[in-house]
C-alpha atoms as a PDB file:
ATOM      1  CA  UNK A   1       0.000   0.000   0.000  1.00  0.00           C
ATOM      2  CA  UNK A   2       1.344   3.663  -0.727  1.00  0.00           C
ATOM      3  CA  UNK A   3       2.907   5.374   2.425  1.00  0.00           C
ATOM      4  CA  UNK A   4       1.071   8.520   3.142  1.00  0.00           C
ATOM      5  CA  UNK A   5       2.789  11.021   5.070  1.00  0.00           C
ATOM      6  CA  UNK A   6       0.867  13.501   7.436  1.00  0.00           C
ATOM      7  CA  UNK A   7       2.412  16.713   8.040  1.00  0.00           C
ATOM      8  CA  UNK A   8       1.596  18.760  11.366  1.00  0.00           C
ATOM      9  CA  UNK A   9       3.051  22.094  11.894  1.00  0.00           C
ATOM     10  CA  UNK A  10       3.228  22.858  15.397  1.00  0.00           C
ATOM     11  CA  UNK A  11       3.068  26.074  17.508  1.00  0.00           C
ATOM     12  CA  UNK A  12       1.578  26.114  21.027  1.00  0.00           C
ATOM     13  CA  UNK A  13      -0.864  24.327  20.280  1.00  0.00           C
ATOM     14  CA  UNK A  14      -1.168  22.763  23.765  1.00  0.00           C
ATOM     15  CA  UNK A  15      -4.289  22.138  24.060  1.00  0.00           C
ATOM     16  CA  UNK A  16      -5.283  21.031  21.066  1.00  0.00           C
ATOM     17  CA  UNK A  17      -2.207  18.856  19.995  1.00  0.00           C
ATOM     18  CA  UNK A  18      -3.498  15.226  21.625  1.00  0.00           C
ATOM     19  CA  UNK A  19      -6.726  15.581  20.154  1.00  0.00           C
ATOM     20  CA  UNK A  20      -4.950  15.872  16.890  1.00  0.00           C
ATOM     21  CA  UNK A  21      -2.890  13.026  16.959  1.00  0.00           C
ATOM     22  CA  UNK A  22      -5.408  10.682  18.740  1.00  0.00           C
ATOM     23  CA  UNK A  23      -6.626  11.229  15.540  1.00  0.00           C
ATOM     24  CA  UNK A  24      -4.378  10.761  13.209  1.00  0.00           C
ATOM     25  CA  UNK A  25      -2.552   7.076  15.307  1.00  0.00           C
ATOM     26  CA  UNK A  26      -6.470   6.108  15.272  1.00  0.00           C
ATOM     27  CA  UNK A  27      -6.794   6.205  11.359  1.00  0.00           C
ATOM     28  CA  UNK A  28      -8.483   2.843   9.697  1.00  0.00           C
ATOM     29  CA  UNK A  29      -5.495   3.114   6.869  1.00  0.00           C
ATOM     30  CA  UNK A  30      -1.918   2.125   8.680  1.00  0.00           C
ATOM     31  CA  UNK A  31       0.562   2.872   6.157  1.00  0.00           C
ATOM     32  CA  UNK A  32       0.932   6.582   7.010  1.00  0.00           C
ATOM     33  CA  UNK A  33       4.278   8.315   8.535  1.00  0.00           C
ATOM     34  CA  UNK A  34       3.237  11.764  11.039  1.00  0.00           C
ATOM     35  CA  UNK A  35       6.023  14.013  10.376  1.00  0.00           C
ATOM     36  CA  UNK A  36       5.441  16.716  13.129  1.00  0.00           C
ATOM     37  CA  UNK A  37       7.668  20.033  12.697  1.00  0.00           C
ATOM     38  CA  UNK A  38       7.356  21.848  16.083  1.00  0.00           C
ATOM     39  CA  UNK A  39       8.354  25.812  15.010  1.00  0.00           C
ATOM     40  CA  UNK A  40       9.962  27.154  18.212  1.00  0.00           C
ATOM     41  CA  UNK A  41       6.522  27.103  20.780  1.00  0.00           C
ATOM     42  CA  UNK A  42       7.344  28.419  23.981  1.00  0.00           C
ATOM     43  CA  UNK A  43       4.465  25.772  25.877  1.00  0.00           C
ATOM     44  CA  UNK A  44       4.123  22.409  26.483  1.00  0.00           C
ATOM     45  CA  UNK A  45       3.438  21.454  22.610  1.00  0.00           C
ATOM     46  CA  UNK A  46       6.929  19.755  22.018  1.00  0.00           C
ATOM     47  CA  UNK A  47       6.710  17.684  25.168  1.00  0.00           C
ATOM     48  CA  UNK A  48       3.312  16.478  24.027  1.00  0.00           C
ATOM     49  CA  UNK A  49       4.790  15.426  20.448  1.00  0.00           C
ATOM     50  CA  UNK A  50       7.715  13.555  21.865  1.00  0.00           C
ATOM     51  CA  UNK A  51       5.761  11.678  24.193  1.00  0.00           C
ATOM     52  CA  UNK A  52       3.647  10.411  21.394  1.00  0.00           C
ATOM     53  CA  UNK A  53       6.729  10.003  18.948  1.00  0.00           C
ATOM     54  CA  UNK A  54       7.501   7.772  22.239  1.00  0.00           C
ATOM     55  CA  UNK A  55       4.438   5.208  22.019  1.00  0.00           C
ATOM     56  CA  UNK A  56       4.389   5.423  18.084  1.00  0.00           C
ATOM     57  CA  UNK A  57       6.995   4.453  16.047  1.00  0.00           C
ATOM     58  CA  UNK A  58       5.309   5.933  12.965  1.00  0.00           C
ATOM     59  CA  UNK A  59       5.512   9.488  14.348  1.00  0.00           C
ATOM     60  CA  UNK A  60       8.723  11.702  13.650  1.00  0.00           C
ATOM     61  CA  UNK A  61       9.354  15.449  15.881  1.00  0.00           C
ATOM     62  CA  UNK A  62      11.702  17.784  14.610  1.00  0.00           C
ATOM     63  CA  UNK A  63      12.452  21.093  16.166  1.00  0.00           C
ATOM     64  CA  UNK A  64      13.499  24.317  14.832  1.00  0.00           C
ATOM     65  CA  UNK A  65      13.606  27.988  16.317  1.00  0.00           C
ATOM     66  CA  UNK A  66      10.175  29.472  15.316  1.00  0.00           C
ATOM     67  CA  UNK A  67      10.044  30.656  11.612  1.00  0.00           C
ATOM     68  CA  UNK A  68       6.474  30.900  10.222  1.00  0.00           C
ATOM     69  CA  UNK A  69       4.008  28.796   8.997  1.00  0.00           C
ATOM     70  CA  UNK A  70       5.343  28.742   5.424  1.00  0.00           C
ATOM     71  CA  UNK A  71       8.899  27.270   6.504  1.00  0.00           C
ATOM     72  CA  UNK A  72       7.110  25.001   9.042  1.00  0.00           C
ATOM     73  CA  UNK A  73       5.334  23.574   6.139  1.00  0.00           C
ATOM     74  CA  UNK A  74       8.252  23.293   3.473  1.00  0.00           C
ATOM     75  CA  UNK A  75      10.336  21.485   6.204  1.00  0.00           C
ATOM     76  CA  UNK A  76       7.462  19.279   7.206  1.00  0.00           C
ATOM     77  CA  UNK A  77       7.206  18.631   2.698  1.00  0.00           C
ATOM     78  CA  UNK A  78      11.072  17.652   2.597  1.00  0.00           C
ATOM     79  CA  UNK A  79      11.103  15.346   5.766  1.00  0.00           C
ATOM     80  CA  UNK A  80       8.555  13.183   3.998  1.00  0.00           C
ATOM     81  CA  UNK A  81       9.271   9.975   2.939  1.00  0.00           C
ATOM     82  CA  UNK A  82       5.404   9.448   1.368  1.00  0.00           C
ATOM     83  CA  UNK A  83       3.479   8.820  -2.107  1.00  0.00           C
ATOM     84  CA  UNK A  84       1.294  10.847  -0.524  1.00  0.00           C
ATOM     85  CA  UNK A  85       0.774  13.966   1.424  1.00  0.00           C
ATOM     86  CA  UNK A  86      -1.591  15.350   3.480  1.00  0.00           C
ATOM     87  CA  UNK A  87      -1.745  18.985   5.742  1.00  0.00           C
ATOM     88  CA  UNK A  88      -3.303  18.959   9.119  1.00  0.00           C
ATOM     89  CA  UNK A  89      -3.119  21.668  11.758  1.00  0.00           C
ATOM     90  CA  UNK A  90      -2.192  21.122  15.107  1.00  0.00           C
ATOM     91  CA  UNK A  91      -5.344  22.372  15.983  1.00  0.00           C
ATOM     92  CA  UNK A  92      -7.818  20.448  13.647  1.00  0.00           C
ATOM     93  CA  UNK A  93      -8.292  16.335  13.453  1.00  0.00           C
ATOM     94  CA  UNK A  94      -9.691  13.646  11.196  1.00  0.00           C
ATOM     95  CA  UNK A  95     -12.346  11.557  11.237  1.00  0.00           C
ATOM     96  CA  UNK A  96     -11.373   7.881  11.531  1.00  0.00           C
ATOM     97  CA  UNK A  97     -11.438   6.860   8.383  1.00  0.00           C
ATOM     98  CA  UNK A  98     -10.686   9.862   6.367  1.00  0.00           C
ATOM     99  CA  UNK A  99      -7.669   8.876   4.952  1.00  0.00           C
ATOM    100  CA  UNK A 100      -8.634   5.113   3.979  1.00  0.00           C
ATOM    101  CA  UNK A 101     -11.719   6.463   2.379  1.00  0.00           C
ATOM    102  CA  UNK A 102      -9.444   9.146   0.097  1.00  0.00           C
ATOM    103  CA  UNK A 103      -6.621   6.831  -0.827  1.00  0.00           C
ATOM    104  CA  UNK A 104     -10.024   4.309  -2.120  1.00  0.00           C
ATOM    105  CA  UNK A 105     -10.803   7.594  -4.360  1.00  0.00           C
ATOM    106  CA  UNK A 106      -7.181   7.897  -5.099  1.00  0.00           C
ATOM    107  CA  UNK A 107      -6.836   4.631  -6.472  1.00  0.00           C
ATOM    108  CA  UNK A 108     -10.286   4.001  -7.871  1.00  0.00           C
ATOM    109  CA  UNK A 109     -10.082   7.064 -10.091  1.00  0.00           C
ATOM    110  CA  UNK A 110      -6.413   7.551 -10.231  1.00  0.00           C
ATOM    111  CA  UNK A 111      -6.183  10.859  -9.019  1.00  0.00           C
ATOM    112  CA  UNK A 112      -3.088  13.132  -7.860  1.00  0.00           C
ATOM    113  CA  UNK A 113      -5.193  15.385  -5.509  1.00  0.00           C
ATOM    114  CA  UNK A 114      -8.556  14.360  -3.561  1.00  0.00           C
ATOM    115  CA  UNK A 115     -10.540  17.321  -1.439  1.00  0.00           C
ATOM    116  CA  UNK A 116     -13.188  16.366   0.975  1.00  0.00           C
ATOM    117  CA  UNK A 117     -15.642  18.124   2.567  1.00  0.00           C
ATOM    118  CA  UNK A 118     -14.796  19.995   6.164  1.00  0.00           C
ATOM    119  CA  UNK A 119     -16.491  21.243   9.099  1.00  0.00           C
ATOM    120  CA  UNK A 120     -16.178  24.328  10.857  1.00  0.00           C
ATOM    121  CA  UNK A 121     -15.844  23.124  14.460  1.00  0.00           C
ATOM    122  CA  UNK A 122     -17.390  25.585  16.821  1.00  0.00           C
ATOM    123  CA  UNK A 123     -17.069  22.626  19.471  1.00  0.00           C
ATOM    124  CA  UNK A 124     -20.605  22.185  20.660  1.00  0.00           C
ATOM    125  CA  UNK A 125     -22.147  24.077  17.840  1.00  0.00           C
ATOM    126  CA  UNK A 126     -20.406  22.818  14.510  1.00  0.00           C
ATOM    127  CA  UNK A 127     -20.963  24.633  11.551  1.00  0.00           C
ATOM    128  CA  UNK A 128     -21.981  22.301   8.180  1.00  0.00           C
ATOM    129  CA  UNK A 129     -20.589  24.790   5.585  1.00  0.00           C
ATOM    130  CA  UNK A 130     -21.876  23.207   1.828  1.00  0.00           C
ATOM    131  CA  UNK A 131     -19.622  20.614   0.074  1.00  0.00           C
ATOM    132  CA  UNK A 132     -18.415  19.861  -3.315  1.00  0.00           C
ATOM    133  CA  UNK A 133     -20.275  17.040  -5.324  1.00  0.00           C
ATOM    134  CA  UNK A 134     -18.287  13.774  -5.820  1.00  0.00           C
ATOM    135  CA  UNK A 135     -16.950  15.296  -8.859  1.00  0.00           C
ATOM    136  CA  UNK A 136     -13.631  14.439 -11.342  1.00  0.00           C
ATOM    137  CA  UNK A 137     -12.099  17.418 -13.062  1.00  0.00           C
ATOM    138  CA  UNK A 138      -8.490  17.801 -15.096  1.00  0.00           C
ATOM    139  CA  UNK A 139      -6.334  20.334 -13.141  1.00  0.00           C
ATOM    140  CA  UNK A 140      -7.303  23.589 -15.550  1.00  0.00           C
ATOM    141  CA  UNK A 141     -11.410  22.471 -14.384  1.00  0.00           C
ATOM    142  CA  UNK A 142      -9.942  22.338 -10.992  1.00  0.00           C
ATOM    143  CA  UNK A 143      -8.374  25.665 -11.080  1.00  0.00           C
ATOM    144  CA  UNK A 144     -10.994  27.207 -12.559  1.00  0.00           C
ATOM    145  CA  UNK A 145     -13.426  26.144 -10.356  1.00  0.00           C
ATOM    146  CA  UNK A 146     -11.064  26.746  -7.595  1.00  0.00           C
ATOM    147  CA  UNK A 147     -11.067  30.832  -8.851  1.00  0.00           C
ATOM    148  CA  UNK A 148     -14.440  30.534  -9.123  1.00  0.00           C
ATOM    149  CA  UNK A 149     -14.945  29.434  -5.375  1.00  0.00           C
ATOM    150  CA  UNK A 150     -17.013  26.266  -6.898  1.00  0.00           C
ATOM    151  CA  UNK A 151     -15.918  23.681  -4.828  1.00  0.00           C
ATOM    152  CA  UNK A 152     -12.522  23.699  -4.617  1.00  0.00           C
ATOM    153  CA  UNK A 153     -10.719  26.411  -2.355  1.00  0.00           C
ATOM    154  CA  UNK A 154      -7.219  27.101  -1.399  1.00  0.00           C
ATOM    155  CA  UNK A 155      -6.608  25.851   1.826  1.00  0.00           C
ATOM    156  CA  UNK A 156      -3.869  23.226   2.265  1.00  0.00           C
ATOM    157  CA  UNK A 157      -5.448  21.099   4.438  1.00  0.00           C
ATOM    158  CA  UNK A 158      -8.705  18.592   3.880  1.00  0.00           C
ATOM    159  CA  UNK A 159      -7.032  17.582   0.448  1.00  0.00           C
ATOM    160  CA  UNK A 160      -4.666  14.365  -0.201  1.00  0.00           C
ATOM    161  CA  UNK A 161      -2.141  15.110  -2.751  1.00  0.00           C
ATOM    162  CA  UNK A 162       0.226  13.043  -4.883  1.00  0.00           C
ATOM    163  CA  UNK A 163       3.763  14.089  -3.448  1.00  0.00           C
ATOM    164  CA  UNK A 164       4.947  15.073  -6.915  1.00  0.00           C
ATOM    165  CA  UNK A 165       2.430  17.544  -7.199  1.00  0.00           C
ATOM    166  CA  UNK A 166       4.849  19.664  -4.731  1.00  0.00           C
ATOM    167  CA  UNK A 167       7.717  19.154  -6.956  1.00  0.00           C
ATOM    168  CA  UNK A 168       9.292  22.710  -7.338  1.00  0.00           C
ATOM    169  CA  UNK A 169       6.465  24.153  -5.582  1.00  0.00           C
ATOM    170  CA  UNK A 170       6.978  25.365  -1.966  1.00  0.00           C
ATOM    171  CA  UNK A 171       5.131  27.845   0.112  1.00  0.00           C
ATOM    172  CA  UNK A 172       6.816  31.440   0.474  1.00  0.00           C
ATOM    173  CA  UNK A 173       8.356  32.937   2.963  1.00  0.00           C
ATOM    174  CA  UNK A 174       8.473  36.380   4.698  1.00  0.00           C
ATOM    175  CA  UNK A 175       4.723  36.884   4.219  1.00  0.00           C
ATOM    176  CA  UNK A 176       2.072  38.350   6.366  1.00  0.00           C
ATOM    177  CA  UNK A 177      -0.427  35.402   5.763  1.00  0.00           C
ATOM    178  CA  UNK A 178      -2.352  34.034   2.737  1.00  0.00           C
ATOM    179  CA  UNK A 179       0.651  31.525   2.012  1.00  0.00           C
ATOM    180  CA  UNK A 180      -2.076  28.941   1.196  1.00  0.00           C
ATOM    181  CA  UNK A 181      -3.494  31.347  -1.572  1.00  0.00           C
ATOM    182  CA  UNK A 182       0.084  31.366  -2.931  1.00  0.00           C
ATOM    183  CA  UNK A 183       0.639  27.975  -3.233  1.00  0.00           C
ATOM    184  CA  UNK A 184      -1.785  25.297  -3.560  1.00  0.00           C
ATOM    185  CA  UNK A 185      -3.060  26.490  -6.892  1.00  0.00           C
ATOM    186  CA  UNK A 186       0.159  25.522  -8.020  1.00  0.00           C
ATOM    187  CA  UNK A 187       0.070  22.266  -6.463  1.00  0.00           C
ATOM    188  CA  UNK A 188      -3.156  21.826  -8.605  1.00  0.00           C
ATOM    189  CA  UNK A 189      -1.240  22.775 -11.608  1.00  0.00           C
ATOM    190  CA  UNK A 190       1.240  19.856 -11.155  1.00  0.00           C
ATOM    191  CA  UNK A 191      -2.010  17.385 -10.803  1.00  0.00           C
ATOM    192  CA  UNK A 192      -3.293  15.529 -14.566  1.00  0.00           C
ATOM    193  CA  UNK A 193      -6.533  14.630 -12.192  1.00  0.00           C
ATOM    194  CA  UNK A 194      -8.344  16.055  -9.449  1.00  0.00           C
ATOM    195  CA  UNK A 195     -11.197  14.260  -7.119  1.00  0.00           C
ATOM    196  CA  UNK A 196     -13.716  16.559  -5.191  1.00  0.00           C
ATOM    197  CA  UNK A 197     -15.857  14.171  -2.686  1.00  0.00           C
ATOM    198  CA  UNK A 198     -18.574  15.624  -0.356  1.00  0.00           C
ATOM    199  CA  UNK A 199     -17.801  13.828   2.634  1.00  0.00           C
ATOM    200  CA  UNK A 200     -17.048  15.847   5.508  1.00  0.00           C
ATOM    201  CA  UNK A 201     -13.456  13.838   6.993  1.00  0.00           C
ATOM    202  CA  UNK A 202     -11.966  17.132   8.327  1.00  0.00           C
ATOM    203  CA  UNK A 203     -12.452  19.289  11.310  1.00  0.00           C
ATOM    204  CA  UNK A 204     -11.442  22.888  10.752  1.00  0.00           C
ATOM    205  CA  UNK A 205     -11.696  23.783  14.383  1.00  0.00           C
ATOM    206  CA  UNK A 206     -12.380  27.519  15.461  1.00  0.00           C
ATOM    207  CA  UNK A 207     -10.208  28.965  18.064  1.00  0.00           C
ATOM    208  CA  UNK A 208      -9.420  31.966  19.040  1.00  0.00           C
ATOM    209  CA  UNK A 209      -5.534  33.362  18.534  1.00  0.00           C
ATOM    210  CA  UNK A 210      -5.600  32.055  14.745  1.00  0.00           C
ATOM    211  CA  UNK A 211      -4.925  34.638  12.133  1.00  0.00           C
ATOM    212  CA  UNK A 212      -7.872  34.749  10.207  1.00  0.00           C
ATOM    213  CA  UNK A 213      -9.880  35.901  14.135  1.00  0.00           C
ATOM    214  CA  UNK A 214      -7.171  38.734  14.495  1.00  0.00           C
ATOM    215  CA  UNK A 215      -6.664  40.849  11.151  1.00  0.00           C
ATOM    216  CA  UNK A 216      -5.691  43.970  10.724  1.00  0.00           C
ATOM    217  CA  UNK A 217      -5.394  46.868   8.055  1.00  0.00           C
ATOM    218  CA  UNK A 218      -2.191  45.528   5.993  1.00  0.00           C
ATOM    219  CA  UNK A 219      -3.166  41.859   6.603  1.00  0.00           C
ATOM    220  CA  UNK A 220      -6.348  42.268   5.082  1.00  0.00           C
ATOM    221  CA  UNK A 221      -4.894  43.736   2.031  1.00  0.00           C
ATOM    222  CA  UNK A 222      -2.723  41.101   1.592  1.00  0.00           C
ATOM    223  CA  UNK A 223      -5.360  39.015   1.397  1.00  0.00           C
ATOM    224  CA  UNK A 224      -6.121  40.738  -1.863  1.00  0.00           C
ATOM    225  CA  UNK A 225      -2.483  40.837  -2.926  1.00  0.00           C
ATOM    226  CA  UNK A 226      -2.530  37.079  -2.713  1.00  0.00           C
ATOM    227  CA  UNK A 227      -5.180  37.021  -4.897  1.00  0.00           C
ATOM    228  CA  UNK A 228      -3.625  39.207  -7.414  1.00  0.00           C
ATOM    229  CA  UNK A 229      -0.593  37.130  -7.335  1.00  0.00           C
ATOM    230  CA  UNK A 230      -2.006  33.926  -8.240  1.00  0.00           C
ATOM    231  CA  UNK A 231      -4.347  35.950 -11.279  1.00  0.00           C
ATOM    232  CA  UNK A 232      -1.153  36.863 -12.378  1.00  0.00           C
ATOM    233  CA  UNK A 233       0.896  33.624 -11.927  1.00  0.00           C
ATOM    234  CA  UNK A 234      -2.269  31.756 -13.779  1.00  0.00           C
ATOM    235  CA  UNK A 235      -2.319  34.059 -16.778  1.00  0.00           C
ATOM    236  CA  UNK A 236       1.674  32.867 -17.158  1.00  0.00           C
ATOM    237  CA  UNK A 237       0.859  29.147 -17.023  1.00  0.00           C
ATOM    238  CA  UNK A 238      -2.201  29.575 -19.323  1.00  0.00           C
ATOM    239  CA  UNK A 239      -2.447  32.755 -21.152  1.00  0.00           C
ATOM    240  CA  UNK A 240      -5.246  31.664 -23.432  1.00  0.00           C
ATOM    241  CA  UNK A 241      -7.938  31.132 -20.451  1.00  0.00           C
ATOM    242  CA  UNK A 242      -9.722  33.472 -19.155  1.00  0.00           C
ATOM    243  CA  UNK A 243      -9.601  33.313 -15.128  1.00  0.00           C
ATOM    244  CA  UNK A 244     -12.144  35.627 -13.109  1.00  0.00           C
ATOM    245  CA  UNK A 245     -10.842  36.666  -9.999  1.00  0.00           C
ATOM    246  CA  UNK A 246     -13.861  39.675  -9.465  1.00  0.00           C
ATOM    247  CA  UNK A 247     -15.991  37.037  -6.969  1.00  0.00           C
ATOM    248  CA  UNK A 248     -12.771  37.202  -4.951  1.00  0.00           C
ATOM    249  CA  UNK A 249     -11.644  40.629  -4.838  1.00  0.00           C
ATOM    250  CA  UNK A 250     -15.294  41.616  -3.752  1.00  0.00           C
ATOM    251  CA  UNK A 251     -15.044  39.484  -0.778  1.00  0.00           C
ATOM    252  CA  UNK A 252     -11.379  40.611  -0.241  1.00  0.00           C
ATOM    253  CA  UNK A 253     -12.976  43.898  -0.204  1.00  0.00           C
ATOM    254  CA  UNK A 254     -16.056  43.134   1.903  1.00  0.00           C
ATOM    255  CA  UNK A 255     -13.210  41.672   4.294  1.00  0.00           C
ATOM    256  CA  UNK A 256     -11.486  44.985   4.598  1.00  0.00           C
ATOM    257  CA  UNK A 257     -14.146  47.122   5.148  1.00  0.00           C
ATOM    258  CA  UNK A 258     -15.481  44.829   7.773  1.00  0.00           C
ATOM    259  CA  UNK A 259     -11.563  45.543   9.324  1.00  0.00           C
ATOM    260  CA  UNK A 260     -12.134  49.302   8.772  1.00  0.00           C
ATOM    261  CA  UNK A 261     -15.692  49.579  10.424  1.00  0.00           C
ATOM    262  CA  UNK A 262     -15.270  47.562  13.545  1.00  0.00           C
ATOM    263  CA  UNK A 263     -11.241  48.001  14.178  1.00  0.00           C
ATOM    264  CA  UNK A 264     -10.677  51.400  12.822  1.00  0.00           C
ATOM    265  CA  UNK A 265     -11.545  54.852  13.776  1.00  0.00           C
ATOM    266  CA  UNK A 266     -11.398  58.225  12.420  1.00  0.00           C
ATOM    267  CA  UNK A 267      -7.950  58.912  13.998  1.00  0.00           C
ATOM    268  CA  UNK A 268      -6.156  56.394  12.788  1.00  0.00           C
ATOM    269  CA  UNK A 269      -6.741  57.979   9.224  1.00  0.00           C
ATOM    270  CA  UNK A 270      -6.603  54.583   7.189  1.00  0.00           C
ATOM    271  CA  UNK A 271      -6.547  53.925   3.518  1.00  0.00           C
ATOM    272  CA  UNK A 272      -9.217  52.214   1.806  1.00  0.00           C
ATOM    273  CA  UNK A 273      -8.092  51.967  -1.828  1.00  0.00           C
ATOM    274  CA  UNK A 274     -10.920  49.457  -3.780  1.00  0.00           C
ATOM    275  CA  UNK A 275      -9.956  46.647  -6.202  1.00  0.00           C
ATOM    276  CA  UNK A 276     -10.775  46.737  -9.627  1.00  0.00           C
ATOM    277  CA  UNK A 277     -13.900  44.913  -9.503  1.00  0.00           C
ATOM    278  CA  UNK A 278     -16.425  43.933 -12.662  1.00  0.00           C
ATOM    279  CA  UNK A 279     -19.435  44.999 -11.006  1.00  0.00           C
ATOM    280  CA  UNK A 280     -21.788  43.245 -13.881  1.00  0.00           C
ATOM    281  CA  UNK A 281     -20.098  39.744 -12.744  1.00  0.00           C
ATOM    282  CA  UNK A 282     -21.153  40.383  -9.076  1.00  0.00           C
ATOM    283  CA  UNK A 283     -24.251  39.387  -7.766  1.00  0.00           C
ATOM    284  CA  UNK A 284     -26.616  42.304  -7.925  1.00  0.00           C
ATOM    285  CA  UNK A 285     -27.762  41.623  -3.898  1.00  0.00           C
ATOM    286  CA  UNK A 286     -23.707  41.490  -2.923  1.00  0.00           C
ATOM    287  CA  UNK A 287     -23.628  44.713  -4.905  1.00  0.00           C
ATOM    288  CA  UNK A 288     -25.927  46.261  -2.435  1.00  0.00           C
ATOM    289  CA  UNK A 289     -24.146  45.048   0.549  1.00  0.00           C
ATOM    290  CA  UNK A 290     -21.159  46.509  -0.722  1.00  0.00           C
ATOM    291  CA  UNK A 291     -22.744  49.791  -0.702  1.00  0.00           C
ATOM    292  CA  UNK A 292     -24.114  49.724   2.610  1.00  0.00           C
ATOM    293  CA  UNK A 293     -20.989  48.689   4.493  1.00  0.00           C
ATOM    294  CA  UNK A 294     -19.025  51.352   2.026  1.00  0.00           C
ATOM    295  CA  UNK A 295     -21.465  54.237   3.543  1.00  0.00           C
ATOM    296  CA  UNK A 296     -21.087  52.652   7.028  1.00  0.00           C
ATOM    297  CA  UNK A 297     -17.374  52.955   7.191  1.00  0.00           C
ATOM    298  CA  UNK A 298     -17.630  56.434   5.253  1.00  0.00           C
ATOM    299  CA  UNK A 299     -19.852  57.505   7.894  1.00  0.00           C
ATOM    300  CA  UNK A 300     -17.220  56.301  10.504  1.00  0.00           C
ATOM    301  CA  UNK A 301     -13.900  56.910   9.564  1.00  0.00           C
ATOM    302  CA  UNK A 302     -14.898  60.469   8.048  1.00  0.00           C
ATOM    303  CA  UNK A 303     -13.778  63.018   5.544  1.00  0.00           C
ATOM    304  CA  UNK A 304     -10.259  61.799   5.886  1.00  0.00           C
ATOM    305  CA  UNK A 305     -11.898  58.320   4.496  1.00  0.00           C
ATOM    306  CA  UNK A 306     -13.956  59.929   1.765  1.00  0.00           C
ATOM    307  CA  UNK A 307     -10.607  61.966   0.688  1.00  0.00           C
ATOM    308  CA  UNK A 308      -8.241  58.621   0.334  1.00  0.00           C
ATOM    309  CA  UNK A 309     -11.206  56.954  -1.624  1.00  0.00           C
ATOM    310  CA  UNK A 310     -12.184  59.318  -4.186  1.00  0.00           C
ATOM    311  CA  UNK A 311      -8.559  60.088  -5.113  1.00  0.00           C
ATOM    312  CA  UNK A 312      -8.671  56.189  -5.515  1.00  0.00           C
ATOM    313  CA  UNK A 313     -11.487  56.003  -7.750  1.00  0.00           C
END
């Protein structure tokens, strides 16, 4: 059977952590490696790790001074030994049989990437976000749909990928965030076929002191820079398609006024500077909710608000 390797990026993530890997030792498929990269954390995460590296002999700890996310997951990608790879965070788990159940899709349809469904784990309230159809799709359908936000999204994690579909492609460093949004899409490139199945194996767990619950001004731009960077990248690899990003800088958008309403105030003077956005391929409903939380935060924030805008516009 084909060794899948499970890659864990750890940062104090002590509470969390067994949870995790009771998991992932507890999986119905046994030929799987758990490469655990512990980046610097200052709690009791590392001792945790050892002492299960301790009981399993399929689990591997390395330690490093802290360096980001991004590093944490290259040197968790180059440490494994697998066909296969898969991204969980320290934070999240799987459902018992999540990985036996993809590697049947894998080698039913012979597949280099499978996605399952997710849920948002609010812990007694869990949140059943829609899921793609069981769906097969060349990696161009894939990306498009994944630009589209049809089914297939950019997160690294609730997907099983062919190892070789990270040949060459690593995630960057020295950003503020959105490394995922850099990345995987290229990971998709690298894949001839791509499996979407609606089954929700992975628990995206909610918890406060995660990026995406603490944003602020510049982060939320970047947000939108990561988009723009992968528009860009795409219209490289394949400059006969036509890729629509607009469904994704509105919500970057949305995102950043949402920062500059309820974390902002008139004397901090921020910038809002919009994205150049096809209104006609935006739902006509979203539309309006764009212009209510624009007059909100014009309201707010002021003249010095209104002054950076229309000098944008």
């Amino acid at each position: 059977m084909p060794l899948v390797s499970i890659l864990v990026p750890v940062y104090n993530v002590e509470r969390y952590l067994s949870r995790c890997l009771d998991s992932l030792v507890a999986q119905t498929y046994k030929d799987i490696e758990i490469i655990i990269i512990n980046d610097g954390s200052t709690d009791n995460s590392r001792d945790i790790a050892l002492l299960y590296s301790k009981r399993f002999n399929n689990i591997y700890v390395y330690d490093y001074e802290n360096a980001g996310i991004s590093t944490t997951r290259n040197r968790a990608l180059d440490k494994a030994h697998g066909d296969y790879v898969m991204f969980v965070d320290s934070d999240d788990f799987l459902a018992r049989r999540a990985i036996e159940r993809m590697m049947d899709v894998v080698q039913r349809e012979h597949c280099d990437i499978v996605a399952c469904g997710y849920v948002m784990d609010f812990g007694l309230f869990p949140l059943f976000r829609k899921v793609a159809p069981k769906k097969t799709m060349t990696s161009l359908e894939a990306l498009h749909n994944m630009v589209s936000n049809k089914g297939v999204n950019n997160y690294p994690w609730a997907k099983l990928f062919s190892k070789k579909c990270f040949d060459n492609v690593r995630f960057p460093s020295g950003t503020r965030g959105f490394e995922d949004t850099r990345t995987i899409f290229k990971a998709f490139h690298n894949a001839k076929k791509v499996c979407t199945i609606p089954n929700r194996y992975y628990h995206y767990v909610q918890r406060r002191g995660s990026l995406t619950n603490h944003m602020d001004l510049d982060t939320v731009y970047d947000m939108r820079k990561a988009y723009e960077y992968q528009e860009a990248y795409l219209h490289k690899l394949y400059p006969d398609e036509k890729f629509s990003f607009d469904s994704n800088y509105y919500n970057s958008d949305m995102v950043i006024l949402y920062t500059l309403i309820f974390f902002y105030s008139k004397k901090d003077n921020p910038v809002y500077i919009p994205a150049n956005i096809d209104w006609k391929k935006i739902n006509p409903i979203l539309c309006v909710a764009y212009r209510i939380w624009l007059s909100i935060a014009r309201f707010k924030l002021g003249w010095s608000y209104d002054r950076q805008l229309e000098n944008k516009q």
